[in-house]
Protein backbone atom coordinates (compact mmCIF):
# COMPACT_ATOMS: atom_id res chain seq x y z
CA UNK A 1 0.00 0.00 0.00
CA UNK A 2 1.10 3.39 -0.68
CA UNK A 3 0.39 6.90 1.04
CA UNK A 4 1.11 10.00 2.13
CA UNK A 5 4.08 8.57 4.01
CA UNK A 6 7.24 7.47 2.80
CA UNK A 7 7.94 4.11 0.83
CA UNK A 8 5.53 1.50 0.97
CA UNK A 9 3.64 -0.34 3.66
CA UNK A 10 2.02 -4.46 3.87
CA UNK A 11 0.77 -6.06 6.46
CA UNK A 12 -0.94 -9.56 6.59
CA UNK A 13 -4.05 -9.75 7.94
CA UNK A 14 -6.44 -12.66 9.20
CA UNK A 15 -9.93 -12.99 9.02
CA UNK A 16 -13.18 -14.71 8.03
CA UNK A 17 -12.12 -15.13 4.53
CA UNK A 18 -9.78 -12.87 2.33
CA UNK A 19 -12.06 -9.61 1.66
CA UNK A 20 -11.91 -9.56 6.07
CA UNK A 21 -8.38 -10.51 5.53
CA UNK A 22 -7.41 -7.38 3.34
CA UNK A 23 -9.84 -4.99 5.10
CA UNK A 24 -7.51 -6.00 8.60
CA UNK A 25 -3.97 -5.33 7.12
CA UNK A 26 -5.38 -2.04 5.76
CA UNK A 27 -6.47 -1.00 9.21
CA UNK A 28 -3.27 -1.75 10.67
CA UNK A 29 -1.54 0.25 8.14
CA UNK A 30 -3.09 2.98 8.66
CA UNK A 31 -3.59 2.79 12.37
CA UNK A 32 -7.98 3.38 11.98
CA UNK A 33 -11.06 2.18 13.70
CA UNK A 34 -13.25 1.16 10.92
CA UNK A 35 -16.26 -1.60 10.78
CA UNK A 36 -17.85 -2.28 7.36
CA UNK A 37 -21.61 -1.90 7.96
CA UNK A 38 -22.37 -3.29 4.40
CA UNK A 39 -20.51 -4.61 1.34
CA UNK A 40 -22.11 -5.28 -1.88
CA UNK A 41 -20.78 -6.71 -5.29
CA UNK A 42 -22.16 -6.54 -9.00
CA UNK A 43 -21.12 -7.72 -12.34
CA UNK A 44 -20.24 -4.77 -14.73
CA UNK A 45 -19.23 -6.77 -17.79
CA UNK A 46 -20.40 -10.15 -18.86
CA UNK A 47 -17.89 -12.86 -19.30
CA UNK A 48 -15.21 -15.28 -17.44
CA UNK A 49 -13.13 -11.92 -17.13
CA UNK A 50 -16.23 -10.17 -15.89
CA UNK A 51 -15.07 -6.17 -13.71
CA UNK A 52 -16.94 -6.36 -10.54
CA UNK A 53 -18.33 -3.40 -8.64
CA UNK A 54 -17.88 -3.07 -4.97
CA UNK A 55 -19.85 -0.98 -2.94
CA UNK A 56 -19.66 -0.57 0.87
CA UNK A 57 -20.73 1.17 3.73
CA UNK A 58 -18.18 1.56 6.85
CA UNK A 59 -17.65 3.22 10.11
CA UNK A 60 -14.37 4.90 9.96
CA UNK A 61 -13.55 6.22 13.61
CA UNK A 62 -17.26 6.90 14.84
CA UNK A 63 -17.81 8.16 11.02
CA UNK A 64 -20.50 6.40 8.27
CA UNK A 65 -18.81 6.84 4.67
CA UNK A 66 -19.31 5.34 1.74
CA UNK A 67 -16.99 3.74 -0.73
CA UNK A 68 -16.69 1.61 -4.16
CA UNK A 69 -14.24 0.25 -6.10
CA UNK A 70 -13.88 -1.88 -9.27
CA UNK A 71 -11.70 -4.63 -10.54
CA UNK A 72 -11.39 -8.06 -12.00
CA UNK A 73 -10.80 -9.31 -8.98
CA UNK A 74 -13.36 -8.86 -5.92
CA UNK A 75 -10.61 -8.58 -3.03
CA UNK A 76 -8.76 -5.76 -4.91
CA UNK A 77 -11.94 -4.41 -5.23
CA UNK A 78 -12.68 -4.35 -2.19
CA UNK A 79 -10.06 -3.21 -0.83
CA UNK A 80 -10.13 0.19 -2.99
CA UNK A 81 -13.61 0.33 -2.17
CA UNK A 82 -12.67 0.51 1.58
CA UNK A 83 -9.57 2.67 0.35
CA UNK A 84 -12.03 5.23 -0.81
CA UNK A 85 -13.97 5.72 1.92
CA UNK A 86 -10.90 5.79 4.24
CA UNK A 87 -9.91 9.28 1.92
CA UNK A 88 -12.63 10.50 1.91
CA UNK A 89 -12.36 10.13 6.44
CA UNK A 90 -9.02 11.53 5.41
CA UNK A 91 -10.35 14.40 3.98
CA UNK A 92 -12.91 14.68 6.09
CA UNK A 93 -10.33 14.93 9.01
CA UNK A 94 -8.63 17.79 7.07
CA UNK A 95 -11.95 19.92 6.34
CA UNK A 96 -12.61 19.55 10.25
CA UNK A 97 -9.06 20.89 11.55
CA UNK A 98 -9.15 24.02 9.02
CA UNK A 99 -12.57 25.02 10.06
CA UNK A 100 -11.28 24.70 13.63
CA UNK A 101 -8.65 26.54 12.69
CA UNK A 102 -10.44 29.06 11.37
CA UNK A 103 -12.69 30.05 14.14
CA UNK A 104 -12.23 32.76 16.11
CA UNK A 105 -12.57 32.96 19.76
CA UNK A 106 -13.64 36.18 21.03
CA UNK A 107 -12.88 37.12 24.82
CA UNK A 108 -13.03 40.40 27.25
């Protein structure tokens, strides 16, 4: 996985199958609190080398986003639909601190 930080990061991950599997070593990489709500899956082409559509709802540190991601293979799919919501927390995150930021406190 790659990032805002230096280099590049993996981790292994276990769970109930390999989409659970992915979605843990992604958490640990970035260090998040997340809990996918819902995960669905759709052909987009027809065929043996049919592109699947992943959609999914998750809970990003006490936050509901959405996310989707496409592929010809349903864990990497996955796994950049759970990618996209995690920026979008990202950016999220950012929009909070400059309005913070940007408040001003008025005093006697």
């Amino acid at each position: 996985m790659t990032g805002p930080w230096t280099g590049e990061r993996s981790a292994r991950g276990t769970g109930d199958g390999p989409i659970a599997a992915a979605f843990t070593a992604i958490s640990d990489i970035l260090d998040r609190q997340l809990e996918v709500l819902s995960l669905s899956l759709r052909s987009l082409t027809p065929g043996r080398d049919s592109v699947g559509q992943v959609f999914l709802q998750a809970k990003i540190d006490g936050k509901s986003l959405s996310g989707h991601g496409a592929s010809t293979d349903i864990v990497e799919a996955s796994a950049r639909a759970l990618v996209h919501a995690l920026n979008k927390a990202r950016h999220a995150d950012r929009l909070e601190s400059s309005e913070l930021n940007s408040v001003y406190l008025w005093g006697v």
